[in-house]
C-alpha atoms as a PDB file:
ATOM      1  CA  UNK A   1     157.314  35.106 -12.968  1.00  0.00           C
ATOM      2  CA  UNK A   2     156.206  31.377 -14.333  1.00  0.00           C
ATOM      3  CA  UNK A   3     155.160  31.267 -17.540  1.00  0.00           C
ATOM      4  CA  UNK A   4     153.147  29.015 -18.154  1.00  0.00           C
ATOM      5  CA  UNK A   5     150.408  28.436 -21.104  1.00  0.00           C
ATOM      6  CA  UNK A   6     147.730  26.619 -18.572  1.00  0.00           C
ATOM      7  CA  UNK A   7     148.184  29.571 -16.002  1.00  0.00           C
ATOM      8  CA  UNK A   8     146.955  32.642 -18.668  1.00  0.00           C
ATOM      9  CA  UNK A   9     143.283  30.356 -18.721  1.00  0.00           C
ATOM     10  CA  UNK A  10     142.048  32.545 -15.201  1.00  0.00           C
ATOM     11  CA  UNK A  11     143.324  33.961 -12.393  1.00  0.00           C
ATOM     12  CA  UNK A  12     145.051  32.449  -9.144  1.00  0.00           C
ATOM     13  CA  UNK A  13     143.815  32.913  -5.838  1.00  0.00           C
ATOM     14  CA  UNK A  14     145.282  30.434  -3.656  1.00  0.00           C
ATOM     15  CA  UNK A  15     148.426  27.697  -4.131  1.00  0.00           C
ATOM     16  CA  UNK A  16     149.106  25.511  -1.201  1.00  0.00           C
ATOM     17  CA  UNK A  17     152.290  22.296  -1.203  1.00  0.00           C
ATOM     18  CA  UNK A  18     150.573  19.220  -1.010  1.00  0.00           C
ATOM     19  CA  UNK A  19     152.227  15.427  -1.197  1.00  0.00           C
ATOM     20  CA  UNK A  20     152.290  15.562  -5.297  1.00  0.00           C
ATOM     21  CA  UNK A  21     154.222  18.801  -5.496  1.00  0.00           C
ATOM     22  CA  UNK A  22     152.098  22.582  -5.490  1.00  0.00           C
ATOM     23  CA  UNK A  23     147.731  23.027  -6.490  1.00  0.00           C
ATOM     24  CA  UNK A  24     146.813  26.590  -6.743  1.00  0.00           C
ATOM     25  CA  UNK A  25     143.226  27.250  -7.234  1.00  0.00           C
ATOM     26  CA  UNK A  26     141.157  30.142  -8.813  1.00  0.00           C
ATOM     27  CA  UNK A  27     138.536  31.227 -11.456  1.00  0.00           C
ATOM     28  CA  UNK A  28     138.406  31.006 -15.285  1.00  0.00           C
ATOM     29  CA  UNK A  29     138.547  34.998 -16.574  1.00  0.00           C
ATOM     30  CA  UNK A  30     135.453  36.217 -18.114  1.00  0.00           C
ATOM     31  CA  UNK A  31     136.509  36.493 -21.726  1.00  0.00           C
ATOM     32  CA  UNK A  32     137.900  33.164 -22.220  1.00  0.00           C
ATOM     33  CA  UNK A  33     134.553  31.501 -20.716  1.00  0.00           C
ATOM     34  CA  UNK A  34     132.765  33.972 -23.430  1.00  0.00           C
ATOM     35  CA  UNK A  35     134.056  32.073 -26.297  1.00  0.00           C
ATOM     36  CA  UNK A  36     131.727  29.188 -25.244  1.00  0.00           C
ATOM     37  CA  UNK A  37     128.608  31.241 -26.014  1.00  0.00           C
ATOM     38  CA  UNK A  38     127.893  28.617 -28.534  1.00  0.00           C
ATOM     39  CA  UNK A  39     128.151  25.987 -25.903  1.00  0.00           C
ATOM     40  CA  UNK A  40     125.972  25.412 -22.428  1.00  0.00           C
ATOM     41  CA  UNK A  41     127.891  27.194 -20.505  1.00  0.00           C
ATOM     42  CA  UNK A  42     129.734  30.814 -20.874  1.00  0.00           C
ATOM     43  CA  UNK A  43     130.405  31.857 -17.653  1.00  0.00           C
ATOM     44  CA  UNK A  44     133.379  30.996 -16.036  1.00  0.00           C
ATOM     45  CA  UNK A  45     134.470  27.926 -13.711  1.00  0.00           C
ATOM     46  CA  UNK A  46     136.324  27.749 -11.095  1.00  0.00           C
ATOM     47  CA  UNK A  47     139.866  26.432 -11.590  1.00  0.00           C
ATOM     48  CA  UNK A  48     142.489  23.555 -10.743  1.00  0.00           C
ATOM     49  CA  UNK A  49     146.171  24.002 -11.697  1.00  0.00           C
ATOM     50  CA  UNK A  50     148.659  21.160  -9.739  1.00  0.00           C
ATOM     51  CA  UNK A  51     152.840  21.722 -10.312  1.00  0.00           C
ATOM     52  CA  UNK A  52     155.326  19.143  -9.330  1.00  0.00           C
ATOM     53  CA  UNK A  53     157.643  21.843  -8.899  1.00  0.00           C
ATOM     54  CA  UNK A  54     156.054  25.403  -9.003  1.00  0.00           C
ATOM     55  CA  UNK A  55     157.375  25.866 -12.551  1.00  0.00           C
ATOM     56  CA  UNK A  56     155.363  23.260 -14.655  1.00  0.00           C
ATOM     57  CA  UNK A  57     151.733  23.598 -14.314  1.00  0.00           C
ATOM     58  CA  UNK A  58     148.499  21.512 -15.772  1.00  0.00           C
ATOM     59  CA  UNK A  59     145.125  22.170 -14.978  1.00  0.00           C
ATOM     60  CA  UNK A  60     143.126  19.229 -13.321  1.00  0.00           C
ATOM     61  CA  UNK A  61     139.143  18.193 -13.188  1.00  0.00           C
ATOM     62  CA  UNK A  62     138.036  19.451 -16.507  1.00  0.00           C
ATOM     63  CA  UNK A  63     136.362  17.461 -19.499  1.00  0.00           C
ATOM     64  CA  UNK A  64     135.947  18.980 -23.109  1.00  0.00           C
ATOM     65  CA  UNK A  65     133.175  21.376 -23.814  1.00  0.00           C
ATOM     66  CA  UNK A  66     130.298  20.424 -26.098  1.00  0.00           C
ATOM     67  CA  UNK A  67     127.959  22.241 -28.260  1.00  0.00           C
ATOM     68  CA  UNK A  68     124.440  21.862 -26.933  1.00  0.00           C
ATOM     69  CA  UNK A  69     121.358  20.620 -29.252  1.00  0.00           C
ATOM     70  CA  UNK A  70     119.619  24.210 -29.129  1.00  0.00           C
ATOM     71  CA  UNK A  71     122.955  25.189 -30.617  1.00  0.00           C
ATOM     72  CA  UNK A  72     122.572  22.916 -33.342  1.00  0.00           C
ATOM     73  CA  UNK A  73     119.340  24.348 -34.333  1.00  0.00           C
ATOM     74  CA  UNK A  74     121.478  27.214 -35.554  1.00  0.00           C
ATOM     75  CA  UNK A  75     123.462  25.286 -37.884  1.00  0.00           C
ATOM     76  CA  UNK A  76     122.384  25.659 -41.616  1.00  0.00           C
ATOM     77  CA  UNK A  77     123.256  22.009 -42.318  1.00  0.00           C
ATOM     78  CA  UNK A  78     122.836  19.651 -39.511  1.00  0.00           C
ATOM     79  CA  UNK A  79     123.079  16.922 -41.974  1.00  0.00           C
ATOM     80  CA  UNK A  80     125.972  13.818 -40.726  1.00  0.00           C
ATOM     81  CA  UNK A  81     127.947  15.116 -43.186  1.00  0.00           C
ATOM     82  CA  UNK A  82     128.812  18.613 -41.172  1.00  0.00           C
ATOM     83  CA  UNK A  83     129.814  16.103 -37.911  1.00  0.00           C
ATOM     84  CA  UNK A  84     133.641  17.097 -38.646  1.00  0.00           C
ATOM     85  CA  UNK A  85     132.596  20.797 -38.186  1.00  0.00           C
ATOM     86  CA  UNK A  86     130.651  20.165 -34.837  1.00  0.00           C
ATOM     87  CA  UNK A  87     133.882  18.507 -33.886  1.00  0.00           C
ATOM     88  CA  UNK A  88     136.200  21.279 -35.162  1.00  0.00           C
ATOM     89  CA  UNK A  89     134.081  23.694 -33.549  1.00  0.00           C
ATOM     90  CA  UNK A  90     134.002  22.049 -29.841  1.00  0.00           C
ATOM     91  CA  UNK A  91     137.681  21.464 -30.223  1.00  0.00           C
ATOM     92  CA  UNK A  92     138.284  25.161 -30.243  1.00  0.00           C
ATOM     93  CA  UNK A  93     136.396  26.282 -27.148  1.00  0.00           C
ATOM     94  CA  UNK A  94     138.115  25.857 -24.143  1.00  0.00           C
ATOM     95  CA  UNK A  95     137.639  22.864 -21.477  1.00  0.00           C
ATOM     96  CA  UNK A  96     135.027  23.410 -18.820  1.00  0.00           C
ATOM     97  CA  UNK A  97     135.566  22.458 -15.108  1.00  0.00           C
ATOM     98  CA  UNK A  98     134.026  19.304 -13.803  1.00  0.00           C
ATOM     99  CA  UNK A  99     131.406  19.695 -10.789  1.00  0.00           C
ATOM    100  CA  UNK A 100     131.728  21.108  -8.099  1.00  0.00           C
ATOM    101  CA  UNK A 101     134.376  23.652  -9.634  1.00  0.00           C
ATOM    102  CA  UNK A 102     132.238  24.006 -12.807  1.00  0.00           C
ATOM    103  CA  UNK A 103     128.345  23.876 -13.312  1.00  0.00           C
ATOM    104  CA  UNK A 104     125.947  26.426 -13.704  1.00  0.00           C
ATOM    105  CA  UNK A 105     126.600  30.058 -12.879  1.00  0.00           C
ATOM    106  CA  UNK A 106     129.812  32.121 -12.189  1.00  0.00           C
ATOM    107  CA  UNK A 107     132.099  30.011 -10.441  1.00  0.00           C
ATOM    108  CA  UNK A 108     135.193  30.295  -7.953  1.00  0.00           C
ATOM    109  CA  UNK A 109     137.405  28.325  -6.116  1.00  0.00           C
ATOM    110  CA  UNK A 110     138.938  31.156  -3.332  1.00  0.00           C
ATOM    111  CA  UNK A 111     141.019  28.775  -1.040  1.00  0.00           C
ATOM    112  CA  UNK A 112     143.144  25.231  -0.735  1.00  0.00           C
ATOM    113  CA  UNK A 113     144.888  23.320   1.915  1.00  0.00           C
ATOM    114  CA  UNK A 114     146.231  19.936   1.659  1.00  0.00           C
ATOM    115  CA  UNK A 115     144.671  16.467   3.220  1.00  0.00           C
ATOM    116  CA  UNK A 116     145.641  13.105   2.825  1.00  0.00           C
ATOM    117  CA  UNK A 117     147.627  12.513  -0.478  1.00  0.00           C
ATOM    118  CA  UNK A 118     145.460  15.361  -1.682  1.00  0.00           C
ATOM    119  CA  UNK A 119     144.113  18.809  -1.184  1.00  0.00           C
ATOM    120  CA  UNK A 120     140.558  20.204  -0.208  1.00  0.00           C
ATOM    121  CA  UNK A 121     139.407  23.499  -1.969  1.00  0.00           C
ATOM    122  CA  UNK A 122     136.664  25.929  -1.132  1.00  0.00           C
ATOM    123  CA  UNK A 123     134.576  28.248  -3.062  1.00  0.00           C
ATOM    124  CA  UNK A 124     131.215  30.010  -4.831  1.00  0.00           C
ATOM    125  CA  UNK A 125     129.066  29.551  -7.372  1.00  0.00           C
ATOM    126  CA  UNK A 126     126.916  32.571  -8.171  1.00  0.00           C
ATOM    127  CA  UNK A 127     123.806  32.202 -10.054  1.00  0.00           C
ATOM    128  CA  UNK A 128     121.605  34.868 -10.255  1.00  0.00           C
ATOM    129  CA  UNK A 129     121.130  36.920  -6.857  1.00  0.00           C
ATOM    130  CA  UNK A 130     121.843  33.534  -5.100  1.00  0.00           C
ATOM    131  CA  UNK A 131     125.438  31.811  -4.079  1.00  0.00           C
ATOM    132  CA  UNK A 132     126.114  28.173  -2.443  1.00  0.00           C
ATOM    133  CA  UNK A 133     129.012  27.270  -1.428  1.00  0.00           C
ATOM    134  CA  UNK A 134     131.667  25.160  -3.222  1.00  0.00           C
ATOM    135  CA  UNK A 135     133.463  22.053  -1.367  1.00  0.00           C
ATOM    136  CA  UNK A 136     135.892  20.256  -3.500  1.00  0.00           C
ATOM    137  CA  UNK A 137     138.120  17.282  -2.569  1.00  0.00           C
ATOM    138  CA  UNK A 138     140.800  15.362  -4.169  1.00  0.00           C
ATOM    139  CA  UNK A 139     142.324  12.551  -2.139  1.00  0.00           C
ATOM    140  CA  UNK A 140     144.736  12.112  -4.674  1.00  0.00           C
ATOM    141  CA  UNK A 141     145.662  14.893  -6.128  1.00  0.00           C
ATOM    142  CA  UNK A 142     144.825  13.766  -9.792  1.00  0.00           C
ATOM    143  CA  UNK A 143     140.857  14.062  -9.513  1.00  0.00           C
ATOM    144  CA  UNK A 144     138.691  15.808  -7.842  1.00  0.00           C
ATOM    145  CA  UNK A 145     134.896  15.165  -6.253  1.00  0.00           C
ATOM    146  CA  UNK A 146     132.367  17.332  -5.168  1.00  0.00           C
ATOM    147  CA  UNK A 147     131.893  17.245  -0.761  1.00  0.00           C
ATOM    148  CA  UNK A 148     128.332  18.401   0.053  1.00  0.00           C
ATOM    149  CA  UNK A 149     127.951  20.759   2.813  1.00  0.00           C
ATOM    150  CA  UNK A 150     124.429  21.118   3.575  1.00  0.00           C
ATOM    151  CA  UNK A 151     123.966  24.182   3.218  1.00  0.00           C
ATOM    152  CA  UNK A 152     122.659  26.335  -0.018  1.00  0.00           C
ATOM    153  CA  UNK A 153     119.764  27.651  -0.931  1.00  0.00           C
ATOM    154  CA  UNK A 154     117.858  30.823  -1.523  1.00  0.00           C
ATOM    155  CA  UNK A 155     120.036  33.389  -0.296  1.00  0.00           C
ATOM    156  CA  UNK A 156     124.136  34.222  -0.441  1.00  0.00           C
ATOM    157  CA  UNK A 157     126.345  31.581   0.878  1.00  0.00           C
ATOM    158  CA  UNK A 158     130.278  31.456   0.461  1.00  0.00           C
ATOM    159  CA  UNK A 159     133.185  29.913   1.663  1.00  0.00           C
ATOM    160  CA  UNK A 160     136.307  31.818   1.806  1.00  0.00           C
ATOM    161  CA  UNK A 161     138.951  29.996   3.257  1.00  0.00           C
ATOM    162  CA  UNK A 162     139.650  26.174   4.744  1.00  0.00           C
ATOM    163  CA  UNK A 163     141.951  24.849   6.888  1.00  0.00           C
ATOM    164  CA  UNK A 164     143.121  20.830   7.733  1.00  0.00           C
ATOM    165  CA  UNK A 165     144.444  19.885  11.298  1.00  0.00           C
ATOM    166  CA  UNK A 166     147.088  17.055  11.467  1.00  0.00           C
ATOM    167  CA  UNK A 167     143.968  14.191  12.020  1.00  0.00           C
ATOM    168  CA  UNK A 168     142.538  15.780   9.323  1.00  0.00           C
ATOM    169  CA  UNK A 169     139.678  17.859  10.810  1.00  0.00           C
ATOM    170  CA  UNK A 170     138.802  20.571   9.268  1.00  0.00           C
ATOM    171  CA  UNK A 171     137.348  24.444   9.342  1.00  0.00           C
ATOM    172  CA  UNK A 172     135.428  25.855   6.066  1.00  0.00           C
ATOM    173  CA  UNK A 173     134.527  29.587   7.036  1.00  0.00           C
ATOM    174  CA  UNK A 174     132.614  32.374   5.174  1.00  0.00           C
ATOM    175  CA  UNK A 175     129.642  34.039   5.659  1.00  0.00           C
ATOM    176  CA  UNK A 176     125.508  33.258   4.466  1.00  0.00           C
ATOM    177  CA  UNK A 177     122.998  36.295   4.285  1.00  0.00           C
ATOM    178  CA  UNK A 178     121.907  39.373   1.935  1.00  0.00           C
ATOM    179  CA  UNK A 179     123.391  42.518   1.890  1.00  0.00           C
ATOM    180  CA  UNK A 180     123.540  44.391   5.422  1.00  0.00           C
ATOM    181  CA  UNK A 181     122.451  41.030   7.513  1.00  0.00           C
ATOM    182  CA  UNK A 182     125.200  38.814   6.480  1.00  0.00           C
ATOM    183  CA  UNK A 183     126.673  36.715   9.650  1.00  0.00           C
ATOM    184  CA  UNK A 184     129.113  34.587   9.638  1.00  0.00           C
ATOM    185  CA  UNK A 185     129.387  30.578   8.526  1.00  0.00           C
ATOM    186  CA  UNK A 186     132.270  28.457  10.633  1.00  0.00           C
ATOM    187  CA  UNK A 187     131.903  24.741   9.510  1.00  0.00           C
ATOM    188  CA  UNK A 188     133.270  21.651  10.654  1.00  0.00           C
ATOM    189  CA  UNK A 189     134.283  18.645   9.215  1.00  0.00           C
ATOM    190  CA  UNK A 190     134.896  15.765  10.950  1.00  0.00           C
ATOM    191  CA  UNK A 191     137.434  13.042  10.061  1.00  0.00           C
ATOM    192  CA  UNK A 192     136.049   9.682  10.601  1.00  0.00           C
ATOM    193  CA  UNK A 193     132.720  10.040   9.296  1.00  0.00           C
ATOM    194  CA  UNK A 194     133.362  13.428   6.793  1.00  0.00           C
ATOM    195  CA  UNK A 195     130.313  15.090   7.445  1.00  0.00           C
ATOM    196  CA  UNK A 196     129.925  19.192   7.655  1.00  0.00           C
ATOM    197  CA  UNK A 197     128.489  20.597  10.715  1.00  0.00           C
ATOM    198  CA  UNK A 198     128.197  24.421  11.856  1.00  0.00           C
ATOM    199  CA  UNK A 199     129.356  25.495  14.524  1.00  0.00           C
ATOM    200  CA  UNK A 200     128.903  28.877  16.816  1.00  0.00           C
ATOM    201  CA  UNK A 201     130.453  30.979  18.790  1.00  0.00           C
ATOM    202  CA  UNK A 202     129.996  30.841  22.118  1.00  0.00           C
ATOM    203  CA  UNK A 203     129.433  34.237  22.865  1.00  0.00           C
ATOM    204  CA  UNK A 204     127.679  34.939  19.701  1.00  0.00           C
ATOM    205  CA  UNK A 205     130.581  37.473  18.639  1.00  0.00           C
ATOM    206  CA  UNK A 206     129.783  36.232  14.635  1.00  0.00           C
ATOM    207  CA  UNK A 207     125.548  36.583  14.474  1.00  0.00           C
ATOM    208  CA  UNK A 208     122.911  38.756  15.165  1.00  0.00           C
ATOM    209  CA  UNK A 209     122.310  42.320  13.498  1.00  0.00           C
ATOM    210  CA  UNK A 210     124.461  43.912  11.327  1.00  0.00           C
ATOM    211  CA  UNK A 211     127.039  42.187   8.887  1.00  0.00           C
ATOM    212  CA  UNK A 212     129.665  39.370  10.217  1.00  0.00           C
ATOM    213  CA  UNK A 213     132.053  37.766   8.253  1.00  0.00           C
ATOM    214  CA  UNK A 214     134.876  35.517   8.301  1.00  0.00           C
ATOM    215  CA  UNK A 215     137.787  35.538   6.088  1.00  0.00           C
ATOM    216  CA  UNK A 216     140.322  33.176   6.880  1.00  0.00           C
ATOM    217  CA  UNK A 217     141.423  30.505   9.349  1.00  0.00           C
ATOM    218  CA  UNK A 218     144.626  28.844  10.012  1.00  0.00           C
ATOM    219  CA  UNK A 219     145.567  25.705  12.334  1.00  0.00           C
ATOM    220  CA  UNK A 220     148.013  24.848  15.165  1.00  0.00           C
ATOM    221  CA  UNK A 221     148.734  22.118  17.414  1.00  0.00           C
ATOM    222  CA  UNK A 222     146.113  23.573  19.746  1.00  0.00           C
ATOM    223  CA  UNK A 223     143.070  24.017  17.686  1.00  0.00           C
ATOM    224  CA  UNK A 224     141.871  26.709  14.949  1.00  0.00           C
ATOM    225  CA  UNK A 225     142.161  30.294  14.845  1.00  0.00           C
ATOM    226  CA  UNK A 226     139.517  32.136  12.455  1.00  0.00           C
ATOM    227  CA  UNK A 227     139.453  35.649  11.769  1.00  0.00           C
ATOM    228  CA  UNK A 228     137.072  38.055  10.016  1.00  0.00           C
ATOM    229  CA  UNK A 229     135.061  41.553  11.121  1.00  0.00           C
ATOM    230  CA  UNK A 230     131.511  42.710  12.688  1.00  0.00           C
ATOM    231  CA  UNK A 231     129.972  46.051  11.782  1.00  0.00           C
ATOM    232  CA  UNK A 232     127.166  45.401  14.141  1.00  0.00           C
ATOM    233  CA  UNK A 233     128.780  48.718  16.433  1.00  0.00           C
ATOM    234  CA  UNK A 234     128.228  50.815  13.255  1.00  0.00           C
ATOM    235  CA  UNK A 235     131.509  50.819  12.841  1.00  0.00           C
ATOM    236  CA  UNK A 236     133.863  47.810  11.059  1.00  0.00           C
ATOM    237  CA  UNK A 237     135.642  45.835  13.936  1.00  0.00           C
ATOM    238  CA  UNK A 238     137.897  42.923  13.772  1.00  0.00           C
ATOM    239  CA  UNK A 239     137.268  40.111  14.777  1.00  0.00           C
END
């Protein structure tokens, strides 16, 4: 086991080699996110760690959090004088993740693969009843930026795993729905002009009634393979 003091901020769910060394991703754990109640956001992020060497670890893509002004309001003394304990008190909550990893709602990043000099990492944010889907992309490997998909909304939406072909195309899979009519979401990204686009099946094996899903892909000289599972027989089939 690594220890490592930036690790024990969340959990890890995915860690993929890249050109600057190892980037696992994952999701801040509940009761360290808490201890920003006083802040504008206590629920946790998702999470960036990068590793030149699997041993040393540093979390990327976060900025310090800040005590919001309805906070304040709280504060016996708001007077200029009490600045140094505003400061004191910000300095001991911990970071927050920069968009799209953190942001309103519970937060997670589930999957990573590398790109370019970089990495590409997929996820949810949860707010509510409702998820969208989280695209984020470093194509450096330092700092990160937030890749729109398109899709959101009203309505459950998640990404679950992502894979990069040599030319850098790329797969984002997961599923969109509500409970019992989820199907499933396959989306592709194109290289030279970086926009998401669904795609379908051709023989509709991941839509119509019941629940589809997709959990992971992975990518060979040939093209992608995706897999996941359709309860649409009343029974759970893979798929």
């Amino acid at each position: 086991a690594v220890d490592s003091d930036p690790l024990s901020s969340g959990r890890v769910l995915d860690v993929v080699p890249f050109k600057g060394g190892f980037v696992a991703v994952g999701m801040e754990d509940f009761g360290l996110a808490a201890t920003r109640d006083i802040s504008n956001d206590a629920l946790p992020d998702g999470m960036v760690w990068i590793s030149p060497d699997g041993e040393t670890w540093g979390r990327i893509g976060t900025t310090n959090a800040r005590i919001d002004d309805a906070s304040l309001a709280y504060l016996e003394d708001q007077s200029p004088e009490n600045a140094s304990v505003i400061v004191e008190l910000e300095r001991g909550l911990p970071p927050e993740s920069l968009a799209p990893a953190g942001g309103p709602g519970t937060r997670s990043l589930a999957a990573a693969a590398p790109m370019l000099d970089g990495f590409i990492a997929v996820g949810s944010a949860f707010a509510g009843v409702d998820a969208d889907p989280i695209v984020l992309l470093s194509l450096d490997g330092a700092t990160v930026q937030e890749d729109p998909t398109g899709i959101g909304g009203p309505g459950i939406q998640t990404l679950n795993d992502v894979c990069v072909a040599e030319d850098n195309t790329t797969v984002a899979v997961g599923l969109a729905g509500s409970t019992g009519t989820h199907d499933a979401i396959v989306l592709h990204r194109a290289p030279a002009d970086g926009a998401w686009t669904p795609a379908t099946a051709a023989d509709g094996s991941f839509g119509g009634a019941g629940n589809q899903l997709t959990y992971g892909c992975a990518v060979g000289p040939d093209g992608f393979v995706i897999v996941g599972s359709d309860d649409a027989s009343g029974d759970t089939d893979a798929r």
